[in-house]
C-alpha atoms as a PDB file:
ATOM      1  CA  UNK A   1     -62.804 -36.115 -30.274  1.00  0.00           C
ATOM      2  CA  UNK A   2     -61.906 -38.785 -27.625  1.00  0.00           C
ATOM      3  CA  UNK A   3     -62.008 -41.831 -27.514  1.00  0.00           C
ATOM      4  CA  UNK A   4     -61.208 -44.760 -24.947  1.00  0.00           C
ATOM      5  CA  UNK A   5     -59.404 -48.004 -26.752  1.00  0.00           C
ATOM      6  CA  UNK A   6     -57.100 -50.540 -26.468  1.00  0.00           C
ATOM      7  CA  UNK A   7     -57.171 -54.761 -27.439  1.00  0.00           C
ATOM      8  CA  UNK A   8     -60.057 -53.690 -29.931  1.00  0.00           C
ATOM      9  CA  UNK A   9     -57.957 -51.612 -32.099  1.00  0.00           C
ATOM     10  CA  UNK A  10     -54.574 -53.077 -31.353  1.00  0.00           C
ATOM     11  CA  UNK A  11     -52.497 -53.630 -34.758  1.00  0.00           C
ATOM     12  CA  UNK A  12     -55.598 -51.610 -36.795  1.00  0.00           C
ATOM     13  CA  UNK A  13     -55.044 -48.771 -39.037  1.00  0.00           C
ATOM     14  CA  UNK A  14     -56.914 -45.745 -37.755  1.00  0.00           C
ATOM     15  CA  UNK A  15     -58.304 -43.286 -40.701  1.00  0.00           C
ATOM     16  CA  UNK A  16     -58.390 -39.767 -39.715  1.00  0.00           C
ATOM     17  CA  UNK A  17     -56.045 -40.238 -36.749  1.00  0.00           C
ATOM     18  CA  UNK A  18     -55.750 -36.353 -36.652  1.00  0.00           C
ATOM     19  CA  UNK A  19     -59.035 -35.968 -35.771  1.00  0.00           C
ATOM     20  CA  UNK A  20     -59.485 -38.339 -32.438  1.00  0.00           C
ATOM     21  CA  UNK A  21     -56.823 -38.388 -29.044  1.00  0.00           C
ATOM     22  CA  UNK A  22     -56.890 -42.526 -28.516  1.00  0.00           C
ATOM     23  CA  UNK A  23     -57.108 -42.598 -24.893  1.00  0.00           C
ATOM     24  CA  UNK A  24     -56.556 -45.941 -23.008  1.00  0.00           C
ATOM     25  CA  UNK A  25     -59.190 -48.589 -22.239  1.00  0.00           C
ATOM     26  CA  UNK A  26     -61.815 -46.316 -19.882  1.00  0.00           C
ATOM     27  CA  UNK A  27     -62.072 -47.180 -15.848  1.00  0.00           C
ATOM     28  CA  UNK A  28     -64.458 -45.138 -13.695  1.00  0.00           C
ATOM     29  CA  UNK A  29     -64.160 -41.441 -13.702  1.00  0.00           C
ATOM     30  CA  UNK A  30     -62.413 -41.482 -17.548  1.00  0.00           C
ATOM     31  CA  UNK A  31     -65.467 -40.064 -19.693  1.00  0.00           C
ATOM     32  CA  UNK A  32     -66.069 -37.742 -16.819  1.00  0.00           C
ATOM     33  CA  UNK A  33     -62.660 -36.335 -17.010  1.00  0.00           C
ATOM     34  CA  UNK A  34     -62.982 -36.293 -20.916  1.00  0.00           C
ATOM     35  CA  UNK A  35     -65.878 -33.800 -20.948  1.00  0.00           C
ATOM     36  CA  UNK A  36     -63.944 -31.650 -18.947  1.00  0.00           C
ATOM     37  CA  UNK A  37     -62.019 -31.149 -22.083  1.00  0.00           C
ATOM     38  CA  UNK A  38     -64.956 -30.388 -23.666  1.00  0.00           C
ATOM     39  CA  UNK A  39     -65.097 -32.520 -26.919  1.00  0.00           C
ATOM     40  CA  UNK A  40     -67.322 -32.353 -29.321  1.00  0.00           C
ATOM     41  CA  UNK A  41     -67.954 -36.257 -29.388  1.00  0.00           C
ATOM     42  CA  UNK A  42     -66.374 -39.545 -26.821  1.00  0.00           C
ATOM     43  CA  UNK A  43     -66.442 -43.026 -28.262  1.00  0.00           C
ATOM     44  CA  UNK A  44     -66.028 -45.380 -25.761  1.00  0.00           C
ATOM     45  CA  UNK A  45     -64.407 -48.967 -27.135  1.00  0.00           C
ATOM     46  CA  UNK A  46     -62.784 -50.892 -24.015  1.00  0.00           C
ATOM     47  CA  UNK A  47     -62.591 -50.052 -20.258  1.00  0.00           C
ATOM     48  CA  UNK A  48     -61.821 -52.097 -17.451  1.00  0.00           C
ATOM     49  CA  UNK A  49     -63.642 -54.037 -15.255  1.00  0.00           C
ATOM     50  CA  UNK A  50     -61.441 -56.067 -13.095  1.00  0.00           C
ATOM     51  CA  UNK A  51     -58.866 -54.439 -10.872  1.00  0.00           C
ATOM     52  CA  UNK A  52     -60.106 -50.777 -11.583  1.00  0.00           C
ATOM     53  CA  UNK A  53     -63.920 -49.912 -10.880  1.00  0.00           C
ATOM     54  CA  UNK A  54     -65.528 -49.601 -14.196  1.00  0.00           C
ATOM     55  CA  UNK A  55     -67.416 -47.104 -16.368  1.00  0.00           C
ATOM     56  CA  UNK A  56     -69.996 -45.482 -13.897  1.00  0.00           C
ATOM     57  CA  UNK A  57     -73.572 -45.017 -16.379  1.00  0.00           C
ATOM     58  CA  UNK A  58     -73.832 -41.399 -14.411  1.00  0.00           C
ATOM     59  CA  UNK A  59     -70.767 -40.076 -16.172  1.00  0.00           C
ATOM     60  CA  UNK A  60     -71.803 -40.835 -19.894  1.00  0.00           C
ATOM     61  CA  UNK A  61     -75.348 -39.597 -18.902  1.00  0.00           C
ATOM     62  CA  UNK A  62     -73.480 -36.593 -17.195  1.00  0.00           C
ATOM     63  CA  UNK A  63     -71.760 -36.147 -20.794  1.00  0.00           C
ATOM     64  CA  UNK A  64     -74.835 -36.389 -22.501  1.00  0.00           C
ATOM     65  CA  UNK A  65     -76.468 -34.093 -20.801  1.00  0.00           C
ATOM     66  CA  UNK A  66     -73.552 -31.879 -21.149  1.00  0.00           C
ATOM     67  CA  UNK A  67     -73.985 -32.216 -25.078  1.00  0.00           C
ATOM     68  CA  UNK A  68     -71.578 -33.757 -25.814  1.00  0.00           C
ATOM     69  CA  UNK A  69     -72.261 -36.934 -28.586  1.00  0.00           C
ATOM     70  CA  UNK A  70     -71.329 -40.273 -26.803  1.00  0.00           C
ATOM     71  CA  UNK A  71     -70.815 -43.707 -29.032  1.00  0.00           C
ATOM     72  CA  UNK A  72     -70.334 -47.122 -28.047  1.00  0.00           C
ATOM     73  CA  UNK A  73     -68.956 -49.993 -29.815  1.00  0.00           C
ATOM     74  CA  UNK A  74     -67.381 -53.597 -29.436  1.00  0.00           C
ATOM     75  CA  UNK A  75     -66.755 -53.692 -25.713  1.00  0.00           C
ATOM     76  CA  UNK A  76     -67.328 -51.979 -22.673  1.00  0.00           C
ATOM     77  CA  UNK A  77     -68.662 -49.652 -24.948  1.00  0.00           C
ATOM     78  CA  UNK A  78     -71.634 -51.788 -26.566  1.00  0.00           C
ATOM     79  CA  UNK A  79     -72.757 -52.925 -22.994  1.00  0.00           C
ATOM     80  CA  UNK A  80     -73.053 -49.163 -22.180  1.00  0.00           C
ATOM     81  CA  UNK A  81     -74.288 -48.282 -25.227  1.00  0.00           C
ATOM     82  CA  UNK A  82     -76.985 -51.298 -24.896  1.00  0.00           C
ATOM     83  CA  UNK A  83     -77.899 -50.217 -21.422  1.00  0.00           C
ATOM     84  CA  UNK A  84     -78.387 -46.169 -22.469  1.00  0.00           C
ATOM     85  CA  UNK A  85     -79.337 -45.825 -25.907  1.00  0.00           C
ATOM     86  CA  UNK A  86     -82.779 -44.592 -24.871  1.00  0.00           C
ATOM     87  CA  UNK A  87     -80.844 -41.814 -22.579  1.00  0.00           C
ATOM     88  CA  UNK A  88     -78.874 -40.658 -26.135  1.00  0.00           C
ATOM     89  CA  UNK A  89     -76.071 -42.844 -25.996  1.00  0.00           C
ATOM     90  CA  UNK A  90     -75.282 -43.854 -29.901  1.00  0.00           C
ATOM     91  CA  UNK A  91     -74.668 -47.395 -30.361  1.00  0.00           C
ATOM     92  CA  UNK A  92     -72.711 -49.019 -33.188  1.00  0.00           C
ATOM     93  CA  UNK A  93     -71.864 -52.626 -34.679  1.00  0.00           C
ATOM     94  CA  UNK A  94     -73.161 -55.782 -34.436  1.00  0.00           C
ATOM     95  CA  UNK A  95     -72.163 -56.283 -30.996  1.00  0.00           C
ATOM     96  CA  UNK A  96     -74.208 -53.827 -29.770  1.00  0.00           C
ATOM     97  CA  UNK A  97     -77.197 -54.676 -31.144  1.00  0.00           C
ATOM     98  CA  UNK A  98     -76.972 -58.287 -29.935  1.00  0.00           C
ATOM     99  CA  UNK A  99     -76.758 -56.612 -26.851  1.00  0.00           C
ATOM    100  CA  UNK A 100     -79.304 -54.339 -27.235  1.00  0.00           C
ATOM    101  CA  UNK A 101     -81.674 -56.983 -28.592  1.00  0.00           C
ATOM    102  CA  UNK A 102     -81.010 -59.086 -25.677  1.00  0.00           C
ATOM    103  CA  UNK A 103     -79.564 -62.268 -28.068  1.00  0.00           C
ATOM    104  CA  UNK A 104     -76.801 -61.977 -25.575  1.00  0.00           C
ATOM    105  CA  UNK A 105     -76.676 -60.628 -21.775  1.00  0.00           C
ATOM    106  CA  UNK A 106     -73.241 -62.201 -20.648  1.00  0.00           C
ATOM    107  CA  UNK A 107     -69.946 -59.863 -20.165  1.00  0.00           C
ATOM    108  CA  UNK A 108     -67.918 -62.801 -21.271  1.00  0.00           C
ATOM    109  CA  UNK A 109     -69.172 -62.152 -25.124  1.00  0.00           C
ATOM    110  CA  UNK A 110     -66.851 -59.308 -25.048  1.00  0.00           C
ATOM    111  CA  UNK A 111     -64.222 -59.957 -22.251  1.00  0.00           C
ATOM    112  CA  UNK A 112     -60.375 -60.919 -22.928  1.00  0.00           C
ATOM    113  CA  UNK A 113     -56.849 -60.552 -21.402  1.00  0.00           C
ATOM    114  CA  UNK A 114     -54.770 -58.072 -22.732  1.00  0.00           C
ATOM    115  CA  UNK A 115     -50.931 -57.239 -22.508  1.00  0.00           C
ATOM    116  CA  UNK A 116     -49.747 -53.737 -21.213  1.00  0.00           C
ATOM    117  CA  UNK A 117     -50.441 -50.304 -22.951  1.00  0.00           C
ATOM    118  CA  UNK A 118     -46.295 -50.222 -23.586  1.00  0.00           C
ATOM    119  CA  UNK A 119     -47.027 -52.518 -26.146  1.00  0.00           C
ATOM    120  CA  UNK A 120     -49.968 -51.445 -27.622  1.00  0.00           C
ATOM    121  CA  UNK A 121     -52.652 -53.922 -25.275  1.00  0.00           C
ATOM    122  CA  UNK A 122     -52.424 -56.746 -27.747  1.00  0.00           C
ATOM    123  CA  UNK A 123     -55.139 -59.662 -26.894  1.00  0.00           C
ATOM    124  CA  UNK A 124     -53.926 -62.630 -25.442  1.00  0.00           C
ATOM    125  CA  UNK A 125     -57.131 -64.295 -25.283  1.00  0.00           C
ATOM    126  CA  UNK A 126     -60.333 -64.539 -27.509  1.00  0.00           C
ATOM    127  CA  UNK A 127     -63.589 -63.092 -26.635  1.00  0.00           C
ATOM    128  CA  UNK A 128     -66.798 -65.139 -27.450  1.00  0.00           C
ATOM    129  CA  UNK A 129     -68.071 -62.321 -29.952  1.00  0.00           C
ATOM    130  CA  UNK A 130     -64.695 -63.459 -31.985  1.00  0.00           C
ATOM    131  CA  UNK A 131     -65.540 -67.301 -31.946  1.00  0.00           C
ATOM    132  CA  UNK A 132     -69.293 -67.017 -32.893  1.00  0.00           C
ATOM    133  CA  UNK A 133     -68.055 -64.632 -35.529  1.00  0.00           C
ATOM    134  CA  UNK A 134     -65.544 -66.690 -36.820  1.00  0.00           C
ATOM    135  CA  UNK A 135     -67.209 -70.356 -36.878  1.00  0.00           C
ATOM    136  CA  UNK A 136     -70.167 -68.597 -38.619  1.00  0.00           C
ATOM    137  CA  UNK A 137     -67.520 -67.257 -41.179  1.00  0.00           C
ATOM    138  CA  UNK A 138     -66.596 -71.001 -41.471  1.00  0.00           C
ATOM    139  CA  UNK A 139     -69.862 -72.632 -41.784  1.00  0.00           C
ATOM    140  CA  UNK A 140     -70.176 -69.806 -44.331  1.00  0.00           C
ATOM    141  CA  UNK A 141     -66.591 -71.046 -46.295  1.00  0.00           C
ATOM    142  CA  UNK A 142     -67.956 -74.718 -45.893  1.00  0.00           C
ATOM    143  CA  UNK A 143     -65.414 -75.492 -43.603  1.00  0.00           C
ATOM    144  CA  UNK A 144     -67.292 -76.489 -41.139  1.00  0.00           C
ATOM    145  CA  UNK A 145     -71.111 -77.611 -40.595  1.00  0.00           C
ATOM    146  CA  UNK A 146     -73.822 -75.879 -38.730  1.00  0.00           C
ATOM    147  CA  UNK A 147     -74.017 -78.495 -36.078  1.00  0.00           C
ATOM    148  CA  UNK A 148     -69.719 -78.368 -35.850  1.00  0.00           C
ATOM    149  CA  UNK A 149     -70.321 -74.556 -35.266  1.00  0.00           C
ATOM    150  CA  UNK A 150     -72.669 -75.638 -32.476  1.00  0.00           C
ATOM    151  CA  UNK A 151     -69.948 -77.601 -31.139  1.00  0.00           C
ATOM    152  CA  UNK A 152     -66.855 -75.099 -30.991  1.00  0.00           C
ATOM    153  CA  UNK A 153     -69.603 -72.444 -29.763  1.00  0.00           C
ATOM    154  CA  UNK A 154     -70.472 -74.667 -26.427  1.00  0.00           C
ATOM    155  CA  UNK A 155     -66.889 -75.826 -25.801  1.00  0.00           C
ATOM    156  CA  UNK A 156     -65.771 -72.210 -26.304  1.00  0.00           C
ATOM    157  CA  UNK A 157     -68.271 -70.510 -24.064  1.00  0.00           C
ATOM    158  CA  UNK A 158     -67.730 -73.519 -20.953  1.00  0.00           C
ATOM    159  CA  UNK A 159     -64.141 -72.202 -20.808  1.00  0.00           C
ATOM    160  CA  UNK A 160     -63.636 -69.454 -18.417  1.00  0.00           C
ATOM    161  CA  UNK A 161     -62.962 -66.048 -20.556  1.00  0.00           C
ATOM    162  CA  UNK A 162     -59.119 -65.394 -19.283  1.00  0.00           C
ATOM    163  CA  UNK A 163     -58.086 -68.936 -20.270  1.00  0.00           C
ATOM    164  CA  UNK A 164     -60.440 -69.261 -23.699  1.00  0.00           C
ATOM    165  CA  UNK A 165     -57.808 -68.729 -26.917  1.00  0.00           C
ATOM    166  CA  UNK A 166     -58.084 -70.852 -30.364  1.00  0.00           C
ATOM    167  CA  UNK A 167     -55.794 -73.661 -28.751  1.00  0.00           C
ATOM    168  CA  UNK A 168     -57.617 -74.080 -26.384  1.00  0.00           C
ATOM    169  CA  UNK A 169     -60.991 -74.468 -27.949  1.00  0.00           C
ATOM    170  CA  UNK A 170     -59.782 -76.852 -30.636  1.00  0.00           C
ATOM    171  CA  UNK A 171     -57.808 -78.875 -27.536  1.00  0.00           C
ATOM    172  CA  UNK A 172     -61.776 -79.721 -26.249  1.00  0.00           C
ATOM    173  CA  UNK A 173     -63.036 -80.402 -29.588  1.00  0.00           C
ATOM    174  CA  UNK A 174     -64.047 -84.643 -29.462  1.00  0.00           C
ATOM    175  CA  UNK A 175     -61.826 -85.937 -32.302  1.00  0.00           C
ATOM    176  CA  UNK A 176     -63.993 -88.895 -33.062  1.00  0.00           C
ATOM    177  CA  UNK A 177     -66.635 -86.720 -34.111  1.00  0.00           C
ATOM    178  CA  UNK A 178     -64.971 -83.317 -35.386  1.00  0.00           C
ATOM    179  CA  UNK A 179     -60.970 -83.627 -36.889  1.00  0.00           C
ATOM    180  CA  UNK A 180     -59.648 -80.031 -36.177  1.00  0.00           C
ATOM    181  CA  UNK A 181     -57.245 -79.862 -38.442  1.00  0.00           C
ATOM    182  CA  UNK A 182     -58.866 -78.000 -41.381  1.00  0.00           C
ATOM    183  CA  UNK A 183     -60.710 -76.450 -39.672  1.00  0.00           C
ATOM    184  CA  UNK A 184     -57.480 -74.778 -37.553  1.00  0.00           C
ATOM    185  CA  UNK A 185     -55.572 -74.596 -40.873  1.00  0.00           C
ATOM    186  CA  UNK A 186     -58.018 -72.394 -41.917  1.00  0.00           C
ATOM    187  CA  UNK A 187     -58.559 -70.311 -38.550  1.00  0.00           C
ATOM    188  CA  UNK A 188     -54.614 -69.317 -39.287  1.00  0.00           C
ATOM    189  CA  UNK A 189     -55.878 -66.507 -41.584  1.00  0.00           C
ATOM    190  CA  UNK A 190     -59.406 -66.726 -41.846  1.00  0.00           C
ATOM    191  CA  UNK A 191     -60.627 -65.726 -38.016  1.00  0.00           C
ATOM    192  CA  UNK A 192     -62.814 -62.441 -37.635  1.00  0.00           C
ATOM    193  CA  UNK A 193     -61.831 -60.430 -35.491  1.00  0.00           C
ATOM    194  CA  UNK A 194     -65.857 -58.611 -34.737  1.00  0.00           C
ATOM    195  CA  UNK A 195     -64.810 -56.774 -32.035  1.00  0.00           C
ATOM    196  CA  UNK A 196     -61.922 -54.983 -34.397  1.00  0.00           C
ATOM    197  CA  UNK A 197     -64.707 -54.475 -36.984  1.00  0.00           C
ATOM    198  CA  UNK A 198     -67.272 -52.621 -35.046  1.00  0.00           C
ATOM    199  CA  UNK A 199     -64.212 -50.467 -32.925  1.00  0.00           C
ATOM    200  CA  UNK A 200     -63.625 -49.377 -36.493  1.00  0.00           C
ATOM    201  CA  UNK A 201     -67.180 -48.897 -37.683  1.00  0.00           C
ATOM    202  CA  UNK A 202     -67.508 -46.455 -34.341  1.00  0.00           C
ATOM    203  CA  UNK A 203     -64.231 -44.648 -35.567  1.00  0.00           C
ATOM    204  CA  UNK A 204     -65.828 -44.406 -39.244  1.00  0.00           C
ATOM    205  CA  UNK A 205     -68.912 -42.919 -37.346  1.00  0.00           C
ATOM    206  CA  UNK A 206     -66.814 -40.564 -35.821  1.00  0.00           C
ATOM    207  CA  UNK A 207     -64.995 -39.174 -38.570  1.00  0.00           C
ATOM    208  CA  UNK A 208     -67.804 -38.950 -40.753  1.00  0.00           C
ATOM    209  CA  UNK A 209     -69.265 -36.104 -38.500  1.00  0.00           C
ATOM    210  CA  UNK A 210     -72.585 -34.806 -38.600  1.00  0.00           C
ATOM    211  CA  UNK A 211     -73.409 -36.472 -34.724  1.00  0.00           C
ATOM    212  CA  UNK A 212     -76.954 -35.762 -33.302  1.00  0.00           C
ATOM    213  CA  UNK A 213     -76.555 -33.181 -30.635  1.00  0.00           C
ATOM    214  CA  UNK A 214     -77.982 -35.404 -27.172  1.00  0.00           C
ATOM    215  CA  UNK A 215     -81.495 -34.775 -26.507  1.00  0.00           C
ATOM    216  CA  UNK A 216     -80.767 -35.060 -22.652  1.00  0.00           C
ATOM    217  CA  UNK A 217     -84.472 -34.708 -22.090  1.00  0.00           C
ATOM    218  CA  UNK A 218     -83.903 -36.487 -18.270  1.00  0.00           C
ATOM    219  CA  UNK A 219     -83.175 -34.587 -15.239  1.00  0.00           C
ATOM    220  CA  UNK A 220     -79.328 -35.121 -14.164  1.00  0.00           C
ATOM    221  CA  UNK A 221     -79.514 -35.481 -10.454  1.00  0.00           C
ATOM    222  CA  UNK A 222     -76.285 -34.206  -8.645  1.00  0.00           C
ATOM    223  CA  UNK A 223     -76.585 -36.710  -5.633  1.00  0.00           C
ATOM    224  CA  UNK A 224     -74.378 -36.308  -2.880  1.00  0.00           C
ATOM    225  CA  UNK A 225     -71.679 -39.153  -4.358  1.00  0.00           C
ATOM    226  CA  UNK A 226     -72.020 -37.588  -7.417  1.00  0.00           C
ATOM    227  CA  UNK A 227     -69.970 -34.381  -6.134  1.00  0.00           C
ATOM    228  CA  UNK A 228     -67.602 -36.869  -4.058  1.00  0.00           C
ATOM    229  CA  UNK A 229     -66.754 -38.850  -6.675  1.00  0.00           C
ATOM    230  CA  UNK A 230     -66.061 -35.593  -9.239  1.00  0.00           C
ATOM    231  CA  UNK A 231     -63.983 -34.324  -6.587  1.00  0.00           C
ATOM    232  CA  UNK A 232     -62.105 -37.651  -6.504  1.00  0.00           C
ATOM    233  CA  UNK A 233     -61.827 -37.792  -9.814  1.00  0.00           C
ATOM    234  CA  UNK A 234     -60.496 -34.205 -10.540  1.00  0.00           C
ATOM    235  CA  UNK A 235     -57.903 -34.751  -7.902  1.00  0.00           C
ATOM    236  CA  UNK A 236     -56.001 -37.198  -9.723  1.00  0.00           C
ATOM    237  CA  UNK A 237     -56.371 -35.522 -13.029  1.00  0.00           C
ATOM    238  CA  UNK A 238     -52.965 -34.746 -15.146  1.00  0.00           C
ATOM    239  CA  UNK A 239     -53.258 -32.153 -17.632  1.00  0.00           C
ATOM    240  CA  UNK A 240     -51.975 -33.281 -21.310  1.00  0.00           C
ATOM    241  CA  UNK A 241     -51.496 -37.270 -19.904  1.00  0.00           C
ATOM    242  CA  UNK A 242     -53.898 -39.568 -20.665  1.00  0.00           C
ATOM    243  CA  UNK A 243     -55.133 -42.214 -17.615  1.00  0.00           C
ATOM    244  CA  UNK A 244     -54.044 -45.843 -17.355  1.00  0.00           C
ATOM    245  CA  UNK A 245     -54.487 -47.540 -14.627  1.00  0.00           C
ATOM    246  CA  UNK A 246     -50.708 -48.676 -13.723  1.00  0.00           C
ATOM    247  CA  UNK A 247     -49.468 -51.376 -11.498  1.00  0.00           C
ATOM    248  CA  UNK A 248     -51.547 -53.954 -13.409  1.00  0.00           C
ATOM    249  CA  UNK A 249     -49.425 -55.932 -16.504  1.00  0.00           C
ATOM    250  CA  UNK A 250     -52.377 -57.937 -17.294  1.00  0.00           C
ATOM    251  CA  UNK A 251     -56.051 -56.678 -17.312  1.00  0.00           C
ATOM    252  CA  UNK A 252     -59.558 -58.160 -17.447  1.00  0.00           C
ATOM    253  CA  UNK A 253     -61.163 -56.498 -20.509  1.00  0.00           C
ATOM    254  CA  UNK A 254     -64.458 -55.540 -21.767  1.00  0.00           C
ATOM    255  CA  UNK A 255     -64.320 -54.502 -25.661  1.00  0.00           C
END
């Protein structure tokens, strides 16, 4: 099985690692490529979305109707997943269903800066999903009340995803009315990381087989881009290398 990852699963323990080829974060033309190899099942975590054209919905549905299982999860892969469920597309974790449910409808939920795939895409910024996560694992803790959760939620969504990190957000908080220090004493091993959690709940999904075949009961239409952009996309192929988009050291991302 394949499947596209990067920031959501950086520094995670994978179960089952035999069983998947942990492509990087999935630009346009990826999944396409992938069912060329013909895999039973693709997950799709991450992909890009600034700087390299993103996920095109006609290749999943191309893989679907192909029969090939396609999940979603955390990222770039719960938008998808939120947009095409009712075309087969399997989606997984909370994430997604916030998504799905329309509680949320904003890319910035899910999107961060990474670092490089040399070492390993860590995050170097914090995605909304993470905050709301975290501050309701804190009101949860009493650490915080319902109306301070309110508080780091607005400062932390008014900051502009590629600059929004935990410093940052506790930097705006009004000190008057809300002392950060406990609360950031406890963030130091107590954040949740949501978008980690339902990567790995879409890798648990995976490996515990069993995957609907697609019911691909829609008519694929092979429009004239469609074959341009497959013969695009086959040109640059590499057999045995996975694609990363290279000449970019940072990267917008969607997990």
């Amino acid at each position: 099985m394949i499947v596209f990852a990067g920031p959501s699963l950086a520094g995670a323990e994978i179960p089952d690692h035999g069983a998947f080829e942990i492509r990087p974060p999935a630009g346009q033309g990826d999944v396409y490529l992938a069912t060329l190899d013909e895999p039973p099942a693709i997950g799709v975590i991450d992909g890009y979305f600034e700087g390299v054209p993103s996920v095109w919905h006609k290749e999943i549905l191309w893989a679907l109707s192909r029969g090939i299982a396609v999940l979603g999860a955390s990222s770039m892969g719960a938008l998808r997943a939120a947009e095409l469920d009712a075309f087969g597309m399997i989606g997984v974790g909370e994430i997604y269903e916030a998504y799905r449910d329309g509680i949320w409808d904003d890319d910035d939920e899910v999107a961060l800066v990474h670092g490089p795939a040399e070492l390993g895409h860590p995050p170097l910024t914090v995605a909304m999903a993470n905050v709301r996560a975290t501050v309701r694992a804190a009101v949860g803790a009493g650490v915080i009340t319902a109306d301070q959760a309110e508080a780091v939620t607005t400062i932390a969504k008014a900051q502009f995803f590629k600059s929004r990190t935990w410093e940052s957000i506790l930097a705006g908080l009004p000190s008057s009315a809300f002392p950060a220090e406990p609360f950031g004493a406890w963030l130091a091993g107590n954040d949740v990381d949501q978008k980690q959690r339902d990567a790995l709940a879409l890798i648990a999904r995976m490996s515990a087989g069993a995957l609907p075949t697609p019911n691909a009961d829609f008519h694929f239409e092979q429009t004239q881009l469609w074959v341009r952009k497959t013969r695009e996309w086959r040109q640059r192929r590499v057999p045995d290398q996975a694609i990363d988009p290279a000449g970019y050291s940072l990267l917008g991302e969607l997990e």
